[in-house]
PDB file of N, CA and C in Angstrom:
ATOM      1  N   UNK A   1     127.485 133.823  95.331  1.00  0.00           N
ATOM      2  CA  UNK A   1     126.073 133.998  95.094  1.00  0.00           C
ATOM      3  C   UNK A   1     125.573 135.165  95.944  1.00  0.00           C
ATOM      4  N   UNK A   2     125.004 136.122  95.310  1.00  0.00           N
ATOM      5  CA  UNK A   2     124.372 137.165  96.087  1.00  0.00           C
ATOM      6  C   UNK A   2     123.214 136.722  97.089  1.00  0.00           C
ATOM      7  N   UNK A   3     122.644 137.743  97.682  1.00  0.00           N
ATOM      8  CA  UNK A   3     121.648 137.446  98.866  1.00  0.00           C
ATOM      9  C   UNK A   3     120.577 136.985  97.634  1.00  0.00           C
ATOM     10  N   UNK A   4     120.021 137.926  96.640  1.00  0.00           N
ATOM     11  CA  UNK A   4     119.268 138.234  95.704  1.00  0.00           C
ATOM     12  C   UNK A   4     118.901 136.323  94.624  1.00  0.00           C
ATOM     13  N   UNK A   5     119.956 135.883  94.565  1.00  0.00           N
ATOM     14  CA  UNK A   5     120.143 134.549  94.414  1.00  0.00           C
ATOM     15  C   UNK A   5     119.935 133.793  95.026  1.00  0.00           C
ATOM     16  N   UNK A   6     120.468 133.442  96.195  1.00  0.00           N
ATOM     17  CA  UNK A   6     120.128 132.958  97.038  1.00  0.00           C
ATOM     18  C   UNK A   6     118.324 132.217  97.001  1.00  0.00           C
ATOM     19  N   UNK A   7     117.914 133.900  97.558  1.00  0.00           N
ATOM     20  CA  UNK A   7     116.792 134.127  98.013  1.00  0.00           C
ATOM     21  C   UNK A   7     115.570 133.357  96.775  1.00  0.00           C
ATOM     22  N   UNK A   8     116.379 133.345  95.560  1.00  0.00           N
ATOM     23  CA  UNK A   8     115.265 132.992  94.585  1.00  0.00           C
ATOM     24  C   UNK A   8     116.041 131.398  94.747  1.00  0.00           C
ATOM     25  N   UNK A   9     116.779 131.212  94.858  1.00  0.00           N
ATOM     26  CA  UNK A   9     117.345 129.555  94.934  1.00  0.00           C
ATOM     27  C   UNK A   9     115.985 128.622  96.273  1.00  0.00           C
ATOM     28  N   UNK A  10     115.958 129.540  97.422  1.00  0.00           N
ATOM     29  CA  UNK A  10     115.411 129.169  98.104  1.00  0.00           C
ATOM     30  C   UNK A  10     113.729 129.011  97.898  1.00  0.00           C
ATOM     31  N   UNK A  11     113.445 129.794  97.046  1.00  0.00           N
ATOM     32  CA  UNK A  11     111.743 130.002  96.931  1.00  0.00           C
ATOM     33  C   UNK A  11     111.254 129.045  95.655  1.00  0.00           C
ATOM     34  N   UNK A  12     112.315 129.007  94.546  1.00  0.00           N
ATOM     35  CA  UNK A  12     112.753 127.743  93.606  1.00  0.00           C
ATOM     36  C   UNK A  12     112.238 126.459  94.607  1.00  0.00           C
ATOM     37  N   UNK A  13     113.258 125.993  95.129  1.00  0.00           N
ATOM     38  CA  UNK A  13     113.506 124.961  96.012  1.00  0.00           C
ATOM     39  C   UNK A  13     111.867 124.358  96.573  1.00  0.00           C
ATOM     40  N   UNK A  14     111.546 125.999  97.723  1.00  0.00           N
ATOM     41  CA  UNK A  14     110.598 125.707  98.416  1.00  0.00           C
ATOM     42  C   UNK A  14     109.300 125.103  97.321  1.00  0.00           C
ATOM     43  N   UNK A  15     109.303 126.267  96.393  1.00  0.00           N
ATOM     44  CA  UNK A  15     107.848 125.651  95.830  1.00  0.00           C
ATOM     45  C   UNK A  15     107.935 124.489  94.869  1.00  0.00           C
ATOM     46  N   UNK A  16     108.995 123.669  94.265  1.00  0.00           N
ATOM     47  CA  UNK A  16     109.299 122.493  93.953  1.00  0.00           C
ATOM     48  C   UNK A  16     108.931 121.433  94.748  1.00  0.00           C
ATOM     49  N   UNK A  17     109.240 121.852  96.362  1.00  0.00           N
ATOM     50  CA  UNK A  17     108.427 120.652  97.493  1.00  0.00           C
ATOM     51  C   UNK A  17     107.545 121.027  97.163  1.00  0.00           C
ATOM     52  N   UNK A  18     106.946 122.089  97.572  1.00  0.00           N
ATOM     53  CA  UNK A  18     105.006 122.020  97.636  1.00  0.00           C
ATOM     54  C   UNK A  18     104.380 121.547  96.823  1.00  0.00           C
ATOM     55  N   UNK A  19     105.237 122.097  95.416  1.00  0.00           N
ATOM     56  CA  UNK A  19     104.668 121.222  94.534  1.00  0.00           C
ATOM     57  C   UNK A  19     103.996 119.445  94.143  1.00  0.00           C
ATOM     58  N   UNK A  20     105.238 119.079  94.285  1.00  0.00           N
ATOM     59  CA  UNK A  20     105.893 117.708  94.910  1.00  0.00           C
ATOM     60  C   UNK A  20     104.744 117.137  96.102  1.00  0.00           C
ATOM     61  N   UNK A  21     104.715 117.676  97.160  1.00  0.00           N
ATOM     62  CA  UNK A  21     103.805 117.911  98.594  1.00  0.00           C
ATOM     63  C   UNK A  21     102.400 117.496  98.026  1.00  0.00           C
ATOM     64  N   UNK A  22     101.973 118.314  97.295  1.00  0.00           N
ATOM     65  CA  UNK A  22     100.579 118.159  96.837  1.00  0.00           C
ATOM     66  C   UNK A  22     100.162 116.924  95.442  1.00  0.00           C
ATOM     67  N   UNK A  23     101.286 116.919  95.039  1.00  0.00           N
ATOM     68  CA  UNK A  23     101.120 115.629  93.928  1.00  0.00           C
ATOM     69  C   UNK A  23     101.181 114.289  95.127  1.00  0.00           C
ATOM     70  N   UNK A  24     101.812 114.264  95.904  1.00  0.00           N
ATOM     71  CA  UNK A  24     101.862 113.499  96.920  1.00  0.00           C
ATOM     72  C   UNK A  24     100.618 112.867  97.655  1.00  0.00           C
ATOM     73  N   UNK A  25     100.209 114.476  98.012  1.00  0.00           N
ATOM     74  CA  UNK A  25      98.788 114.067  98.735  1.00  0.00           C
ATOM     75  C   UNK A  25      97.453 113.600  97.767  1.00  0.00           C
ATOM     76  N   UNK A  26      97.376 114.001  96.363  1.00  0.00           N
ATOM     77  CA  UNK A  26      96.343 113.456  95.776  1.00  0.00           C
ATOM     78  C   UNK A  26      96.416 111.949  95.228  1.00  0.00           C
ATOM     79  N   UNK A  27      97.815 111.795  95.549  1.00  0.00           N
ATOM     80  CA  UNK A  27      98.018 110.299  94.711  1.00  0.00           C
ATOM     81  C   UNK A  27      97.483 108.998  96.117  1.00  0.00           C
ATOM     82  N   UNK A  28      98.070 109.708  97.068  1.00  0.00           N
ATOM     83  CA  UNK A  28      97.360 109.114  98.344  1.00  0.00           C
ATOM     84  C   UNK A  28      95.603 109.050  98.586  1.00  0.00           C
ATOM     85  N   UNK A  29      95.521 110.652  98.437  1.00  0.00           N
ATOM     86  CA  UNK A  29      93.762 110.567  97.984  1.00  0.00           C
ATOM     87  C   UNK A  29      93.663 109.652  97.273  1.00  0.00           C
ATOM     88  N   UNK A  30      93.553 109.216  96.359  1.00  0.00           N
ATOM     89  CA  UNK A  30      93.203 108.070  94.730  1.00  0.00           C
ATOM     90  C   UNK A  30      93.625 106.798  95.776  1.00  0.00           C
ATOM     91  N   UNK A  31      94.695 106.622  96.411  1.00  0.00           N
ATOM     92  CA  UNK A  31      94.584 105.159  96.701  1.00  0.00           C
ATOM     93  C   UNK A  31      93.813 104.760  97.434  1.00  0.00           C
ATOM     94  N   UNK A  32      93.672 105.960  98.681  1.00  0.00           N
ATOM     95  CA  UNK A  32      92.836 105.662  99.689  1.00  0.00           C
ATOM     96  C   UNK A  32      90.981 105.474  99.529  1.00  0.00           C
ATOM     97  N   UNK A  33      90.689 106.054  98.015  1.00  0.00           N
ATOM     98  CA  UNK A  33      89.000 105.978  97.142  1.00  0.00           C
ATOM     99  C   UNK A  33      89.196 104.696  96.601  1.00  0.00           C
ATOM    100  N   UNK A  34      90.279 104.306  96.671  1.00  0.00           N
ATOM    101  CA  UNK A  34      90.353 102.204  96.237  1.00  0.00           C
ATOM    102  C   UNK A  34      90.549 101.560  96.993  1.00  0.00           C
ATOM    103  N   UNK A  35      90.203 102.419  98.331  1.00  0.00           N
ATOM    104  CA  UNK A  35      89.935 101.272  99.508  1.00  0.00           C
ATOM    105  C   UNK A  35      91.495 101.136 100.443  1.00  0.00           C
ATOM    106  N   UNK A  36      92.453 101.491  99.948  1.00  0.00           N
ATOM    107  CA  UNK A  36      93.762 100.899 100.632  1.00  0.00           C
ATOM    108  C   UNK A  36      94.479 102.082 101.896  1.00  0.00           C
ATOM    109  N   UNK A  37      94.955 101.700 102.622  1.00  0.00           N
ATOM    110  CA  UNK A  37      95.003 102.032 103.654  1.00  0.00           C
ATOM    111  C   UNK A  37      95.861 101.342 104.819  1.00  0.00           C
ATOM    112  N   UNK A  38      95.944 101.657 106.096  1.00  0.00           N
ATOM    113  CA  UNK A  38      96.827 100.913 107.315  1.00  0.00           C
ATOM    114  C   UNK A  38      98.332 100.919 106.879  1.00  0.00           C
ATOM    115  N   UNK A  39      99.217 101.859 105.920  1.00  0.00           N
ATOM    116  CA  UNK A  39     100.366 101.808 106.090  1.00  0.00           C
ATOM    117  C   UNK A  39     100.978 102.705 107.350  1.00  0.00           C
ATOM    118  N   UNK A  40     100.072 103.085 108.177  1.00  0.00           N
ATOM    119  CA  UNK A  40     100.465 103.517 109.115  1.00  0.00           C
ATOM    120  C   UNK A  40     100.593 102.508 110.728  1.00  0.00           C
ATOM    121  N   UNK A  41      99.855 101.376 110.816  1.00  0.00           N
ATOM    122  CA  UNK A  41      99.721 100.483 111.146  1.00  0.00           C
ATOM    123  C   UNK A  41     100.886  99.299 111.046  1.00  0.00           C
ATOM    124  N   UNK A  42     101.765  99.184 111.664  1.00  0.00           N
ATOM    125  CA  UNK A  42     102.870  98.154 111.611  1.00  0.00           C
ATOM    126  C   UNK A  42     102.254  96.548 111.548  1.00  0.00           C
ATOM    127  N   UNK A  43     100.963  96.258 112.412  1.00  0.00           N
ATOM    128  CA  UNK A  43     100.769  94.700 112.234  1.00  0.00           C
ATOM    129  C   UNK A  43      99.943  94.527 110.706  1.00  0.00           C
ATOM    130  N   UNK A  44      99.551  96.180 110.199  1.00  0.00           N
ATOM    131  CA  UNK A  44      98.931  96.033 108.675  1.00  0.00           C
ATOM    132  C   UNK A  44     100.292  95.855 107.532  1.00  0.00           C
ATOM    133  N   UNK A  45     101.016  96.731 107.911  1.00  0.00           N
ATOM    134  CA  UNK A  45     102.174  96.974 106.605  1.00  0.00           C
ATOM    135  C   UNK A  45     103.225  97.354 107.266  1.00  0.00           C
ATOM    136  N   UNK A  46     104.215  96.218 106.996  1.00  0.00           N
ATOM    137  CA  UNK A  46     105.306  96.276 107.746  1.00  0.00           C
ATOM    138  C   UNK A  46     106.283  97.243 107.405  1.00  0.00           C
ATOM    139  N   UNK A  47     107.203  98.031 107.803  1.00  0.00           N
ATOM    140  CA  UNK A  47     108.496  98.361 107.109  1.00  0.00           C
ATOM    141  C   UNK A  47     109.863  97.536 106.155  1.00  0.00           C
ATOM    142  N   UNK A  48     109.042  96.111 106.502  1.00  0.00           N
ATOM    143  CA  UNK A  48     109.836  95.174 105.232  1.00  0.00           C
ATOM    144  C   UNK A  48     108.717  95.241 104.511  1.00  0.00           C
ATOM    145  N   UNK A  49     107.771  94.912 104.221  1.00  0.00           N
ATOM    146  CA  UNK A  49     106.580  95.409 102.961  1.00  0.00           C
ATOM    147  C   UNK A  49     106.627  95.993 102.578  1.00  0.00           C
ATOM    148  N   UNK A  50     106.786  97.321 103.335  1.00  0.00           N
ATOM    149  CA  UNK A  50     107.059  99.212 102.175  1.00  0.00           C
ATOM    150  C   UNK A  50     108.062  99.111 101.476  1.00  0.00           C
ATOM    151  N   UNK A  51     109.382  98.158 102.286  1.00  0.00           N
ATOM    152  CA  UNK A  51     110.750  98.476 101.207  1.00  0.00           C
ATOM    153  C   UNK A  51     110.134  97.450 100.238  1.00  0.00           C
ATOM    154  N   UNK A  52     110.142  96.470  99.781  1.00  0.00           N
ATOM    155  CA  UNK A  52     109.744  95.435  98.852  1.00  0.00           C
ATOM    156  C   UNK A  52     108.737  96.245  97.613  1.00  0.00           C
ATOM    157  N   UNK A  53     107.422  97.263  98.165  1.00  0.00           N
ATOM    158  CA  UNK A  53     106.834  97.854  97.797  1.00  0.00           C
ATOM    159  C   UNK A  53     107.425  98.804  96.765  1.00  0.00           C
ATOM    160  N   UNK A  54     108.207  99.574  97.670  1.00  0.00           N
ATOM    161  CA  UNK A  54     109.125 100.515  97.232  1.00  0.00           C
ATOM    162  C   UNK A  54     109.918  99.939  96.032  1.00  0.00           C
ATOM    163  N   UNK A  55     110.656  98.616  96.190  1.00  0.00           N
ATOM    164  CA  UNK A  55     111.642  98.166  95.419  1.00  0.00           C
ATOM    165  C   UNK A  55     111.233  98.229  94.184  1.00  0.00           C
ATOM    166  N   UNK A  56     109.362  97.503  94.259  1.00  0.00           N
ATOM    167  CA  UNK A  56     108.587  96.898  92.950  1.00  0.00           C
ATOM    168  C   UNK A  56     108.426  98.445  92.366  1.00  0.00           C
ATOM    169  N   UNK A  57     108.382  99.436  93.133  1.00  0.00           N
ATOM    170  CA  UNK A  57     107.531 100.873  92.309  1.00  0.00           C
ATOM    171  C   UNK A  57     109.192 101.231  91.852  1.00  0.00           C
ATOM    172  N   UNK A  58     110.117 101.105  92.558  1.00  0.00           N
ATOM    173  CA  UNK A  58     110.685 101.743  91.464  1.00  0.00           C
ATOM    174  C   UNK A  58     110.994 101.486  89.932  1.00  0.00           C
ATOM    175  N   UNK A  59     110.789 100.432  89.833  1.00  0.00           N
ATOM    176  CA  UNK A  59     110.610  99.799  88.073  1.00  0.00           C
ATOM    177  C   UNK A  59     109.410  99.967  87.746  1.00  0.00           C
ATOM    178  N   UNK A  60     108.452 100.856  88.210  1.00  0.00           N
ATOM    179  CA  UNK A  60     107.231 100.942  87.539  1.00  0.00           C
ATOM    180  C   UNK A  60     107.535 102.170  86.784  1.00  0.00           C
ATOM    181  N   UNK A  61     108.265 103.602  87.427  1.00  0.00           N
ATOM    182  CA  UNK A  61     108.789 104.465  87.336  1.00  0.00           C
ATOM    183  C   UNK A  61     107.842 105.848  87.679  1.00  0.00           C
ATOM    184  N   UNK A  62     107.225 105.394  88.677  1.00  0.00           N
ATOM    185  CA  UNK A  62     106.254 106.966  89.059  1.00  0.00           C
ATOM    186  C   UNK A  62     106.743 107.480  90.544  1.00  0.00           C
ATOM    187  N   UNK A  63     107.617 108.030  90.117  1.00  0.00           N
ATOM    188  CA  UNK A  63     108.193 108.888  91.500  1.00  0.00           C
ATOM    189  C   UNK A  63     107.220 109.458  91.957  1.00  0.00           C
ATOM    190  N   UNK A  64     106.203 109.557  92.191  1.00  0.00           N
ATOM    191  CA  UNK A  64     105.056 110.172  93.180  1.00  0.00           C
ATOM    192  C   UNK A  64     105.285 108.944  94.170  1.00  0.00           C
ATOM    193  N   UNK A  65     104.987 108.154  93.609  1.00  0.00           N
ATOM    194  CA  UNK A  65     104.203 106.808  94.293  1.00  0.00           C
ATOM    195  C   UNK A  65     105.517 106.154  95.265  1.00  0.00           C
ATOM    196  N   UNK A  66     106.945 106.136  94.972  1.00  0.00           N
ATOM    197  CA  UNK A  66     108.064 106.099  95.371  1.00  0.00           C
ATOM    198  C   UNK A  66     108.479 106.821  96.312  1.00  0.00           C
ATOM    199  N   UNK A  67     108.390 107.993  96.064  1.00  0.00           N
ATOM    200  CA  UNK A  67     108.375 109.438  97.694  1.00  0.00           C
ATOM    201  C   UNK A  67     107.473 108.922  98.548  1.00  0.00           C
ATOM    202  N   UNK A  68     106.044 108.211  98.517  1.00  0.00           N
ATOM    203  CA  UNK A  68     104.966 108.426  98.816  1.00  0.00           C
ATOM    204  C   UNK A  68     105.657 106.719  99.860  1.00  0.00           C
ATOM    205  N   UNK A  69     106.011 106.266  99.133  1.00  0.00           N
ATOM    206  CA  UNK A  69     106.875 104.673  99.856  1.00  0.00           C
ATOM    207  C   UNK A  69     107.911 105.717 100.717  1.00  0.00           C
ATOM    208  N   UNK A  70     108.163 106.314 100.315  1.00  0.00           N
ATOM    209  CA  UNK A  70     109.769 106.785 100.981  1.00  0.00           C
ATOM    210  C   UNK A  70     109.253 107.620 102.450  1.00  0.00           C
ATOM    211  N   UNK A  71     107.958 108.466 102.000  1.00  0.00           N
ATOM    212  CA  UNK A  71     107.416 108.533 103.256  1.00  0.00           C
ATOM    213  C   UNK A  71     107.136 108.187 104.080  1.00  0.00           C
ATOM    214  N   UNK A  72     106.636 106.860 104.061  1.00  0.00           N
ATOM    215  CA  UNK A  72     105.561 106.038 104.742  1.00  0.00           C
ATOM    216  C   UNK A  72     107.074 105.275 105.584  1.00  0.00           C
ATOM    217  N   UNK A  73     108.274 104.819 104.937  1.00  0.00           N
ATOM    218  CA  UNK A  73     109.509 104.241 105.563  1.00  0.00           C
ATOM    219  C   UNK A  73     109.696 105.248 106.970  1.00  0.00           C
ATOM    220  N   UNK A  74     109.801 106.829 106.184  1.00  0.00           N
ATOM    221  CA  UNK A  74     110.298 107.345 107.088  1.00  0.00           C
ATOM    222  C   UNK A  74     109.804 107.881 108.273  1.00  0.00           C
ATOM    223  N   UNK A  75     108.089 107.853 108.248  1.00  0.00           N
ATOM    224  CA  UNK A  75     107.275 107.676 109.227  1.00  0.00           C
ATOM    225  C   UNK A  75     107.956 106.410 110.378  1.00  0.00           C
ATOM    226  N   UNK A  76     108.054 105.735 109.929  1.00  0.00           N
ATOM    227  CA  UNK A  76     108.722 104.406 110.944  1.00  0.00           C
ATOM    228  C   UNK A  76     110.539 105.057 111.173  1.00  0.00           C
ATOM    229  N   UNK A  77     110.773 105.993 110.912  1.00  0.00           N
ATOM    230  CA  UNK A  77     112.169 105.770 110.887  1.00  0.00           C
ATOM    231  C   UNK A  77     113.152 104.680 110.559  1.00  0.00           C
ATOM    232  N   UNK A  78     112.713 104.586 109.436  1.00  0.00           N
ATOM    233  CA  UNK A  78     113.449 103.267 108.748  1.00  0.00           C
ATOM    234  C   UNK A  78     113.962 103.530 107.356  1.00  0.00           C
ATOM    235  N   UNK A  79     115.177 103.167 107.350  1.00  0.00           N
ATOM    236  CA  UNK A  79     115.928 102.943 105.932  1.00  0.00           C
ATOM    237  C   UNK A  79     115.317 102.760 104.594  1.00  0.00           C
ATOM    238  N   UNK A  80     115.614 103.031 103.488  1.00  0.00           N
ATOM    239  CA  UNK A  80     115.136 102.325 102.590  1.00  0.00           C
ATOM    240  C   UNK A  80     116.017 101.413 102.139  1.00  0.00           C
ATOM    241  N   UNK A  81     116.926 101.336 102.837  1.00  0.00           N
ATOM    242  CA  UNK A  81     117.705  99.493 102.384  1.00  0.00           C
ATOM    243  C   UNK A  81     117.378  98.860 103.532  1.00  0.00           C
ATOM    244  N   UNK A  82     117.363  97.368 103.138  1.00  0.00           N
ATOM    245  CA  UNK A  82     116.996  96.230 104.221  1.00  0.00           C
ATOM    246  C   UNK A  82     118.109  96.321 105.269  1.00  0.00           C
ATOM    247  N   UNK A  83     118.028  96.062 106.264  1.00  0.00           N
ATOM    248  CA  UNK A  83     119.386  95.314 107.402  1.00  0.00           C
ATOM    249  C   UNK A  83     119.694  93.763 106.195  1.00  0.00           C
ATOM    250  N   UNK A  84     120.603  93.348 106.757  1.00  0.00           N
ATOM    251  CA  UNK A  84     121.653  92.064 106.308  1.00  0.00           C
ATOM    252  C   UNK A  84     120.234  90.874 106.653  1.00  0.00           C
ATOM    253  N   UNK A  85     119.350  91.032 107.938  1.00  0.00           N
ATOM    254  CA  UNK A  85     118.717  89.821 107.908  1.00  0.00           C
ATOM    255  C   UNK A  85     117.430  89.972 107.783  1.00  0.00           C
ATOM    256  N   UNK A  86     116.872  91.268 106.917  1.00  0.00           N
ATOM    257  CA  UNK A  86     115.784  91.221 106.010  1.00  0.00           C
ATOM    258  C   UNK A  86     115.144  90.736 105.314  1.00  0.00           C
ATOM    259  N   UNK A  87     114.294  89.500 104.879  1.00  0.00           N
ATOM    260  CA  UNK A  87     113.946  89.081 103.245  1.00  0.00           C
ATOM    261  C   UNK A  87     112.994  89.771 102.684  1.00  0.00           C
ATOM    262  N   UNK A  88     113.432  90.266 101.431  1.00  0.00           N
ATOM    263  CA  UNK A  88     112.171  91.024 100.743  1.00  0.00           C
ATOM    264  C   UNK A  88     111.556  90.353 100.114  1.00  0.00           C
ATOM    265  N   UNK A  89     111.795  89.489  99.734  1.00  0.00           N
ATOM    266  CA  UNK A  89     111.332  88.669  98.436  1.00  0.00           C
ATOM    267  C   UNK A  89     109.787  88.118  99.002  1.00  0.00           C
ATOM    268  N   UNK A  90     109.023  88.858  98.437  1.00  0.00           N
ATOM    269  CA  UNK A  90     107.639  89.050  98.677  1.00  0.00           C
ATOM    270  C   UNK A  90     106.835  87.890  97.772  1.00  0.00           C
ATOM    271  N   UNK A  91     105.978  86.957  97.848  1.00  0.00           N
ATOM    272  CA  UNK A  91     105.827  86.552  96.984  1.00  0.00           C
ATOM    273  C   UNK A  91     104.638  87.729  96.078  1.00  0.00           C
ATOM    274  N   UNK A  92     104.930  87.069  94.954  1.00  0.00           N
ATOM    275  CA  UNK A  92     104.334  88.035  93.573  1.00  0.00           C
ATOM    276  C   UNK A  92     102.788  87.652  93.734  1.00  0.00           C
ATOM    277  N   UNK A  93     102.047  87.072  94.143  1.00  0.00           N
ATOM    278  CA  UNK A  93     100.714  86.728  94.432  1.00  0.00           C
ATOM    279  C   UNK A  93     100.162  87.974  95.539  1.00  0.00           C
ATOM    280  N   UNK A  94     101.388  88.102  96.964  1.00  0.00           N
ATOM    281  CA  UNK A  94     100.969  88.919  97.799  1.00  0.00           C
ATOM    282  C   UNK A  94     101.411  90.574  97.318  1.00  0.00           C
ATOM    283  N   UNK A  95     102.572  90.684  96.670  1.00  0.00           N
ATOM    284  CA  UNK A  95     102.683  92.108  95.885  1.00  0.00           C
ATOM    285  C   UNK A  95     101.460  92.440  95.117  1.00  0.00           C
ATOM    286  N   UNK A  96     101.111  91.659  94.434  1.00  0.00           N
ATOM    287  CA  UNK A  96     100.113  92.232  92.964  1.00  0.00           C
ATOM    288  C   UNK A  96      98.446  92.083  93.935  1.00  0.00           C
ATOM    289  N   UNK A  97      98.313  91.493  94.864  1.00  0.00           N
ATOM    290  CA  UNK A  97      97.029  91.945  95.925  1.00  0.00           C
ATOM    291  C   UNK A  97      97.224  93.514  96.588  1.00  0.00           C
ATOM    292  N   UNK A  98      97.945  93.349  97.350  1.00  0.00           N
ATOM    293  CA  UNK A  98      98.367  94.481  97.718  1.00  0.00           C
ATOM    294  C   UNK A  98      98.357  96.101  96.951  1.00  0.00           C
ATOM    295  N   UNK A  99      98.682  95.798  95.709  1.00  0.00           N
ATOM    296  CA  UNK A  99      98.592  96.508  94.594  1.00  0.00           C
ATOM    297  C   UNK A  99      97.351  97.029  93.807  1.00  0.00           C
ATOM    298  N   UNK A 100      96.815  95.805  94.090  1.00  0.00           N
ATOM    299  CA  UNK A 100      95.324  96.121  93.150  1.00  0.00           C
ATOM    300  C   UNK A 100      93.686  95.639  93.817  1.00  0.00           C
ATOM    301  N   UNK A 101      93.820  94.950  95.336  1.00  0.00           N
ATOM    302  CA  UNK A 101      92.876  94.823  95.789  1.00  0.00           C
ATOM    303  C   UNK A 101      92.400  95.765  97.001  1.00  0.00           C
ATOM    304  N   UNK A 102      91.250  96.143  97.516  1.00  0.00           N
ATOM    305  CA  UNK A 102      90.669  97.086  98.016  1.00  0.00           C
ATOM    306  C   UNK A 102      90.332  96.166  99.382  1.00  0.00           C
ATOM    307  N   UNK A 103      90.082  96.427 100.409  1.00  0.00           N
ATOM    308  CA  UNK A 103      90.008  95.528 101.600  1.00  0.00           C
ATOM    309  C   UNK A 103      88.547  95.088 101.488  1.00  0.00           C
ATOM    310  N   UNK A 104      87.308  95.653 101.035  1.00  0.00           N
ATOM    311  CA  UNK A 104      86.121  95.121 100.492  1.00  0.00           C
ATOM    312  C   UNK A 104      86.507  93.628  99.747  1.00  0.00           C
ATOM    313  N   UNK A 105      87.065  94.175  98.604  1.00  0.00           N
ATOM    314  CA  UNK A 105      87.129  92.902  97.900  1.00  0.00           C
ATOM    315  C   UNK A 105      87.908  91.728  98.465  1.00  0.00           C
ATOM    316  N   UNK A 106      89.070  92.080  99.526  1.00  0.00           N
ATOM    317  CA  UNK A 106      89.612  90.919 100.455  1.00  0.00           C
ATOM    318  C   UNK A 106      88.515  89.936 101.216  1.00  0.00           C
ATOM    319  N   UNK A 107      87.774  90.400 101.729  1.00  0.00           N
ATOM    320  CA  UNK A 107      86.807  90.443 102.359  1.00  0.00           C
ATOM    321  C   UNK A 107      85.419  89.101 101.483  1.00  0.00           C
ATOM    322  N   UNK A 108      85.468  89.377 100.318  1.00  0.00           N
ATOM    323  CA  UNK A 108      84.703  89.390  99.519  1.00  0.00           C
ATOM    324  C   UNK A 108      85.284  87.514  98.973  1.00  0.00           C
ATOM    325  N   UNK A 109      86.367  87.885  99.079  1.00  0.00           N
ATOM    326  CA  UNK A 109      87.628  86.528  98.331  1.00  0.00           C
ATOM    327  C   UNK A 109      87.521  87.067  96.840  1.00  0.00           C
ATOM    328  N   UNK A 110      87.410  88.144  96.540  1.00  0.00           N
ATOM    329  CA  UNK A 110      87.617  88.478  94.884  1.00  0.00           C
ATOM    330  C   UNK A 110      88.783  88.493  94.888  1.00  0.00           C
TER     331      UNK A 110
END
């Protein structure tokens, strides 16, 4: 591969993240205008919650929202597979809150 290659391999590459980068950040904008929030917060959202999270988005199939889990893991420096004495198994009552309620409406008991 010439320098000339290279050089466009690399600027390819780069603006594919940014791209990527910024679909990232607006999808975060949108969650955070529905109220949700504290995945930065360990006693809010654990790093066994994000993977479980993670697990459920990947059968939804929106790789924004999946990077956006994959981030938030790697903020904690954490895997996206469980250790051996992990349980993910979230119940489906606390996934689908998590998913679709706003901390107002927690608040609220809606």
């Amino acid at each position: 591969m010439t320098d000339t290659n290279e050089g466009r391999e690399a600027a390819m590459d780069d603006d594919a993240v940014d791209k990527f980068a910024r679909l990232m950040k607006e999808k975060m904008a949108l969650s955070r205008a529905k109220g949700r929030h504290g995945w930065a917060d360990p006693e809010q959202c654990s790093p066994n919650f994000l993977r479980a999270l993670l697990y459920e988005h990947i059968y939804k199939g929106d790789p924004i929202d999946v990077a956006n889990l994959c981030m938030m893991l790697g903020h904690y420096d954490e895997p996206t597979t469980p250790r051996p004495e992990d349980d993910l198994r979230l119940p489906r009552a606390d996934l689908d809150a998590a998913l679709q309620s706003t901390p107002a409406q927690k608040e609220q008991g809606e």
